[in-house]
C-alpha atoms as a PDB file:
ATOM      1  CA  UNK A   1       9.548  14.919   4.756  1.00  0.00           C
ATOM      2  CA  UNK A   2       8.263  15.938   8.104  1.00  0.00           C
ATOM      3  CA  UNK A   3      10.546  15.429  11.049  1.00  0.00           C
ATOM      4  CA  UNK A   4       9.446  11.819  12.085  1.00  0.00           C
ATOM      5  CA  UNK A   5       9.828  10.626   8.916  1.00  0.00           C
ATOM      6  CA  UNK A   6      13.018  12.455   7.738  1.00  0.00           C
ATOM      7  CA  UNK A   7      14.676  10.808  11.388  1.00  0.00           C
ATOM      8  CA  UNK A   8      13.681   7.610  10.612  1.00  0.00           C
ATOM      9  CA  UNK A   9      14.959   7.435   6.942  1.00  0.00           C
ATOM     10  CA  UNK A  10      17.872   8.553   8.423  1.00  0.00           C
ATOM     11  CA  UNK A  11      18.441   6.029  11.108  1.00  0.00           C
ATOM     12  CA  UNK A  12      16.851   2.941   8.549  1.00  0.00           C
ATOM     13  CA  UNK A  13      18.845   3.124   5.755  1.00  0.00           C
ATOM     14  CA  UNK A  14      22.911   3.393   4.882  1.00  0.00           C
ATOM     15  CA  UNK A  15      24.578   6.063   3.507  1.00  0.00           C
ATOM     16  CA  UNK A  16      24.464   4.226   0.674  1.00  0.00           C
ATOM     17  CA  UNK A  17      20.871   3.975   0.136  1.00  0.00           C
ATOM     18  CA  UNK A  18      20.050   7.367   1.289  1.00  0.00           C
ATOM     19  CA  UNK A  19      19.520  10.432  -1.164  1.00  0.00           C
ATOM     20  CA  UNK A  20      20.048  13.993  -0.258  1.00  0.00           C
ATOM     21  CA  UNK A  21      16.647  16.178   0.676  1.00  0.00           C
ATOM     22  CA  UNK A  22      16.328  18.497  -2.403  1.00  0.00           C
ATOM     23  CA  UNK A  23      16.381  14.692  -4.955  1.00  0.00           C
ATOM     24  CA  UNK A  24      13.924  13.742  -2.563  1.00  0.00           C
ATOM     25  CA  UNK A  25      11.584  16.590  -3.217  1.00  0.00           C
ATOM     26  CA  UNK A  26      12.783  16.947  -7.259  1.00  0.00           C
ATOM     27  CA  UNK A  27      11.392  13.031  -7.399  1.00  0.00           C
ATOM     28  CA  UNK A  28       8.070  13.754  -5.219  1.00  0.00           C
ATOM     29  CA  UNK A  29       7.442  16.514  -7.856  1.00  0.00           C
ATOM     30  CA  UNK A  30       8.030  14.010 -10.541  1.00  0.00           C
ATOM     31  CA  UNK A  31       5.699  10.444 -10.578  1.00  0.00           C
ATOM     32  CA  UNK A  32       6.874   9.593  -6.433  1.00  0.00           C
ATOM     33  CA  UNK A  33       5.067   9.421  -3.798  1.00  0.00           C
ATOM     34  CA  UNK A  34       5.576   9.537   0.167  1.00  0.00           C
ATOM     35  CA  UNK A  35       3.083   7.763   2.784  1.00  0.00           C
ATOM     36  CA  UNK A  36       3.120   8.432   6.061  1.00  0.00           C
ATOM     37  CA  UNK A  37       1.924   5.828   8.222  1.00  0.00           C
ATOM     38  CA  UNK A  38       0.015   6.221  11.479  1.00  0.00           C
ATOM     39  CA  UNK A  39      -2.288   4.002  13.940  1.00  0.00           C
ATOM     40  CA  UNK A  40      -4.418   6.135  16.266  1.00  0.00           C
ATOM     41  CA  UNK A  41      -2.432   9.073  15.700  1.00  0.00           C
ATOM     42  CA  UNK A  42       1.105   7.303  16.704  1.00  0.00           C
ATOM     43  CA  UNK A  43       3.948   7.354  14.011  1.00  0.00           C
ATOM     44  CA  UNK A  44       4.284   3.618  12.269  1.00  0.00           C
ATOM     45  CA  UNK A  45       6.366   4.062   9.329  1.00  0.00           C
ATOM     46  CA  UNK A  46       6.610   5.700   5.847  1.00  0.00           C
ATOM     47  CA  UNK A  47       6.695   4.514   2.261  1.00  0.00           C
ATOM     48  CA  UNK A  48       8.520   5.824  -0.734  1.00  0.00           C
ATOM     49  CA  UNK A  49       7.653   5.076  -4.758  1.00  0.00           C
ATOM     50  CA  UNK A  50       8.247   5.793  -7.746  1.00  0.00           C
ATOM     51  CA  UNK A  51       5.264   5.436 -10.133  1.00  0.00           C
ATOM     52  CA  UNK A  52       6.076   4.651 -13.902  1.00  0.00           C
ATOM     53  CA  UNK A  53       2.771   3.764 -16.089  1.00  0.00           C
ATOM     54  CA  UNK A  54       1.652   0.548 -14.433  1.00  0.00           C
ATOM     55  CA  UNK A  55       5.255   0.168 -13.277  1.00  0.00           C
ATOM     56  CA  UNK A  56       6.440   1.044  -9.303  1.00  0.00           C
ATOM     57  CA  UNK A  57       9.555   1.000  -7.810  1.00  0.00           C
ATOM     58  CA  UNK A  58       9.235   1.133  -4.399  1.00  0.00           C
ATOM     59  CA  UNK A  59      12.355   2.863  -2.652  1.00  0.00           C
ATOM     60  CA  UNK A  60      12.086   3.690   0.946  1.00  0.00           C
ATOM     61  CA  UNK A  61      10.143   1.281   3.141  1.00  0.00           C
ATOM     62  CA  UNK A  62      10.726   1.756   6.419  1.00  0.00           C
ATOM     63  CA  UNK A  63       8.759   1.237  10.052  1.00  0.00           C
ATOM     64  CA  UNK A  64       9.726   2.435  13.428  1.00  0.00           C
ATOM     65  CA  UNK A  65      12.493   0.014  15.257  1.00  0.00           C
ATOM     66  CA  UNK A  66      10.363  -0.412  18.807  1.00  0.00           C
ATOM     67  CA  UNK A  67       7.359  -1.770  16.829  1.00  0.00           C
ATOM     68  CA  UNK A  68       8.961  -3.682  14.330  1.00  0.00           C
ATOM     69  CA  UNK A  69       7.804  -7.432  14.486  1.00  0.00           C
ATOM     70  CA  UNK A  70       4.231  -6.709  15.643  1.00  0.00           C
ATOM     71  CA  UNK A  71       2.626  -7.250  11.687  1.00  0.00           C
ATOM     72  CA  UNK A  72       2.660  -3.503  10.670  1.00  0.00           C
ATOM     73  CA  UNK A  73       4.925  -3.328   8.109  1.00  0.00           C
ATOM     74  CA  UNK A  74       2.915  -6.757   6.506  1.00  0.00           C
ATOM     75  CA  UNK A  75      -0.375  -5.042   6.899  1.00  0.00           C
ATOM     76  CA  UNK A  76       1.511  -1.814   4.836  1.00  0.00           C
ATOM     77  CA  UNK A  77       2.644  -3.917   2.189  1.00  0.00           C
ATOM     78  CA  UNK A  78      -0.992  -5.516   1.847  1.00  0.00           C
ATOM     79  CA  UNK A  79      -2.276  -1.574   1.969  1.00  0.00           C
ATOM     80  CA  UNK A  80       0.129  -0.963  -0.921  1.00  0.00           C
ATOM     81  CA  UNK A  81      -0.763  -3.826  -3.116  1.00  0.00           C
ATOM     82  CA  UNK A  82      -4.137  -3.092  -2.157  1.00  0.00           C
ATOM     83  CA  UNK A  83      -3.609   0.509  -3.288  1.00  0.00           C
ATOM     84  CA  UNK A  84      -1.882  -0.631  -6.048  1.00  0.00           C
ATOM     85  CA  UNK A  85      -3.839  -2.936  -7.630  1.00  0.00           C
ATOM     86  CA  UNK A  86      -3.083  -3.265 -11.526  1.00  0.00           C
ATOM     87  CA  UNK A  87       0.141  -2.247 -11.081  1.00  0.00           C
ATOM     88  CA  UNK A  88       3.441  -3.975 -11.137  1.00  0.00           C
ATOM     89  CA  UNK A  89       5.525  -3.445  -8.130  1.00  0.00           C
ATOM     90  CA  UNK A  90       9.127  -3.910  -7.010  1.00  0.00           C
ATOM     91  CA  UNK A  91      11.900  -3.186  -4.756  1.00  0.00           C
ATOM     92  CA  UNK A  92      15.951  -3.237  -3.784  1.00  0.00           C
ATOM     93  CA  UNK A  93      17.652  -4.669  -1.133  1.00  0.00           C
ATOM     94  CA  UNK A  94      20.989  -4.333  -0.719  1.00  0.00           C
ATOM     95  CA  UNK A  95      23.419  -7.363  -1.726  1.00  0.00           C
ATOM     96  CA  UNK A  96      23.407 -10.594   1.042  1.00  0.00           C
ATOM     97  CA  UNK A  97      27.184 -10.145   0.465  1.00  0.00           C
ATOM     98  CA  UNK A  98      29.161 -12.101   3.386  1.00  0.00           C
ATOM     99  CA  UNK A  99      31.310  -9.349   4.044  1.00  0.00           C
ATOM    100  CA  UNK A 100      29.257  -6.629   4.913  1.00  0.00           C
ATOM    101  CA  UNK A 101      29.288  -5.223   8.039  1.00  0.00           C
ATOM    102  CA  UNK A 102      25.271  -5.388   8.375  1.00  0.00           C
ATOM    103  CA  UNK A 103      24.658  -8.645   7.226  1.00  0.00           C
ATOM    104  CA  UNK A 104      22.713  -9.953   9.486  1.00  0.00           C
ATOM    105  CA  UNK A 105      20.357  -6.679   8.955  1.00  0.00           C
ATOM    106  CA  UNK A 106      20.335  -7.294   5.473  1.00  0.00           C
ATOM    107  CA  UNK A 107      19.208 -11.221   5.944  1.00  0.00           C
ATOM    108  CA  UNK A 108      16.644 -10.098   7.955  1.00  0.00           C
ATOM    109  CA  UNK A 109      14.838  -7.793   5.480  1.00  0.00           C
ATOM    110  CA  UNK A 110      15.172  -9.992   2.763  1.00  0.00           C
ATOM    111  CA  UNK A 111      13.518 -12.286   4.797  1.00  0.00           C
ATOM    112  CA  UNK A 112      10.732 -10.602   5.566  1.00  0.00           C
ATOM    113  CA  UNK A 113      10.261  -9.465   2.081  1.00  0.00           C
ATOM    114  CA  UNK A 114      10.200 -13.339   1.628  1.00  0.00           C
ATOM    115  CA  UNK A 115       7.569 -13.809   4.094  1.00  0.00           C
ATOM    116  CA  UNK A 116       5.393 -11.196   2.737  1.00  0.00           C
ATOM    117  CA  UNK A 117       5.013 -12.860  -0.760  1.00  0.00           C
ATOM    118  CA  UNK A 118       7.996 -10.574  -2.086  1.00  0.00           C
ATOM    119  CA  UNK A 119       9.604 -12.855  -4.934  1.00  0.00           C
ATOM    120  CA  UNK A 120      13.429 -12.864  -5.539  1.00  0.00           C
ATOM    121  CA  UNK A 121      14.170 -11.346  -9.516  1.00  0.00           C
ATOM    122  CA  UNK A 122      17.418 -13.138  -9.553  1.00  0.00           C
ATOM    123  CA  UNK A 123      18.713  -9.576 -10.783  1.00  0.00           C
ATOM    124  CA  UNK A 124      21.222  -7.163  -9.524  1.00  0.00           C
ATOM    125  CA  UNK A 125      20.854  -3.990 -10.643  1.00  0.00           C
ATOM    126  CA  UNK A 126      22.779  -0.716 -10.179  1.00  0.00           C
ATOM    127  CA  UNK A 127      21.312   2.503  -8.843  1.00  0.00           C
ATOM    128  CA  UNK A 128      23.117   5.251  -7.671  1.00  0.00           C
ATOM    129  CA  UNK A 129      26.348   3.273  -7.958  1.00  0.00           C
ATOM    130  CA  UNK A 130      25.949   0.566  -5.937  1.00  0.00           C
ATOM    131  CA  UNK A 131      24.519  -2.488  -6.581  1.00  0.00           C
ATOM    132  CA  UNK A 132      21.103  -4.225  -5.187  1.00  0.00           C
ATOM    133  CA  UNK A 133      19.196  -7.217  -5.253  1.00  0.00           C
ATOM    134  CA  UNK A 134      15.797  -6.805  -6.808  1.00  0.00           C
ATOM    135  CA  UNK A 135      12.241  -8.667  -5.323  1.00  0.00           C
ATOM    136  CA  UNK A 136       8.672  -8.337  -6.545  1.00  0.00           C
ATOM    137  CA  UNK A 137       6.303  -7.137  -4.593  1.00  0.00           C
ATOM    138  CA  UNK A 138       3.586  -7.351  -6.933  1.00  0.00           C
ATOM    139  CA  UNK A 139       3.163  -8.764 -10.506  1.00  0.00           C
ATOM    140  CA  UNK A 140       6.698  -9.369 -12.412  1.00  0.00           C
ATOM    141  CA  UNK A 141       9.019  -6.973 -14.675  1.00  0.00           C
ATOM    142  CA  UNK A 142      11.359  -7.821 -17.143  1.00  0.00           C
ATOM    143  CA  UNK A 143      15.164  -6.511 -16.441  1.00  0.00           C
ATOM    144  CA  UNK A 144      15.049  -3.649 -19.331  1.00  0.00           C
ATOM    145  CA  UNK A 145      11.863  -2.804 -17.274  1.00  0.00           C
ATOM    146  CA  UNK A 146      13.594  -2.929 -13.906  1.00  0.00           C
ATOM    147  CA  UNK A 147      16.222  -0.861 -15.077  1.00  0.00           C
ATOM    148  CA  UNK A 148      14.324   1.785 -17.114  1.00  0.00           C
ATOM    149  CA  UNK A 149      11.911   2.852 -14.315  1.00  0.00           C
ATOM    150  CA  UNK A 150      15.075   2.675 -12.006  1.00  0.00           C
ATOM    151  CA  UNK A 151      17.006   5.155 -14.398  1.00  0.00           C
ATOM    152  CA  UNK A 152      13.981   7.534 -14.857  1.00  0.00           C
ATOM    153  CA  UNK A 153      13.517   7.892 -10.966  1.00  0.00           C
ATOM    154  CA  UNK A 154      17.451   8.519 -10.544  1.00  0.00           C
ATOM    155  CA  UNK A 155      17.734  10.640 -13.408  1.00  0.00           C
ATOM    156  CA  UNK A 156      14.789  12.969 -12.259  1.00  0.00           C
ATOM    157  CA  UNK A 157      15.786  12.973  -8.434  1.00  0.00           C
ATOM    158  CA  UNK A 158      19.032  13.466  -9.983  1.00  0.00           C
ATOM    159  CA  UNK A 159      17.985  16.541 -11.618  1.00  0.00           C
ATOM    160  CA  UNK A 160      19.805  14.622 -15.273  1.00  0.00           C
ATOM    161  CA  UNK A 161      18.844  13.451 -18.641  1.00  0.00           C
ATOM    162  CA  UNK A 162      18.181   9.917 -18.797  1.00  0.00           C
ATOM    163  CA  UNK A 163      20.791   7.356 -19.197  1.00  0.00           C
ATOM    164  CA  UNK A 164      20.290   3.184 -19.306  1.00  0.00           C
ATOM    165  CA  UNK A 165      21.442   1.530 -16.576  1.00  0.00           C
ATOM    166  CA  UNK A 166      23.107  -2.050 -16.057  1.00  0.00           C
ATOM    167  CA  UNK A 167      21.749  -5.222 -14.963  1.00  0.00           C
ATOM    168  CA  UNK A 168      23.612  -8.427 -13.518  1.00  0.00           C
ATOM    169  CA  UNK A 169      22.577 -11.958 -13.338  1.00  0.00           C
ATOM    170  CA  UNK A 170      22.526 -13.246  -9.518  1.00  0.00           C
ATOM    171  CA  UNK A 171      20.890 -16.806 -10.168  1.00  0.00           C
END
């Protein structure tokens, strides 16, 4: 990760959600990818996936706070479908729970997800130990799928043998 895109991973997404560098670069060896995102050679935003067969899970989608709102981050999910095409795609948000600190931060990308064509699973899954919502981006997976390609990205960033992960009803 170069230093634009390493600050704003760090500033996007909670402790939570965030992985330490050395998984980062384990999983980009292994089937994920990183995109850098630029308009005229300004910073925009970055992209991170895991590629599984025709299965992605997209992890890390993130665009720069002073531009957000202006229709980049919809024209980078149409790039990525675009790029994508053939391929089943989805992605974790974390839980619209009505306790959490960020909430309201948490509405607001699930709404935009929304907006964009994203689909809600109606499944909670578990990765790293805490629990997300799931949304397609493109094309639909079942659960076992869900899970599996979440488990094999984990378990190679991870630097572990692979171990099934658990899945939860939310609808």
């Amino acid at each position: 990760m170069d230093g634009e895109v390493r600050s704003l991973y760090e500033t996007s997404f909670s402790d939570i959600e965030k992985i330490p560098q050395e998984n980062i670069s384990r999983a980009l060896s292994s089937g994920a990818f990183l995109d850098r995102y630029e308009e005229s050679g300004v910073f925009i935003g970055f992209t991170m996936g895991f590629i599984d067969g025709d299965r992605i899970f997209l992890i890390y989608f993130a665009t720069r706070p002073e531009i957000r709102g202006k229709g980049y981050g919809s024209r980078i999910l149409d790039m990525l479908r675009s790029e994508f095409q053939g391929h089943r795609m989805f992605l974790v948000t974390e839980p619209l729970d009505q306790d959490a600190p960020d909430i309201d931060i948490r509405r607001r990308r699930q709404d935009f997800y929304r907006r964009n064509g994203c689909k809600d699973t109606g499944v909670r899954v578990i990765s790293d130990d805490a629990w997300f919502d799931t949304m397609f981006v493109q094309g639909e997976l079942s659960e076992e799928e869900m899970v599996s390609v979440i488990g094999l990205y984990e378990d190679i960033h991870n630097g572990r043998k692979y171990r099934l992960r658990s899945v939860a009803r939310t609808a």
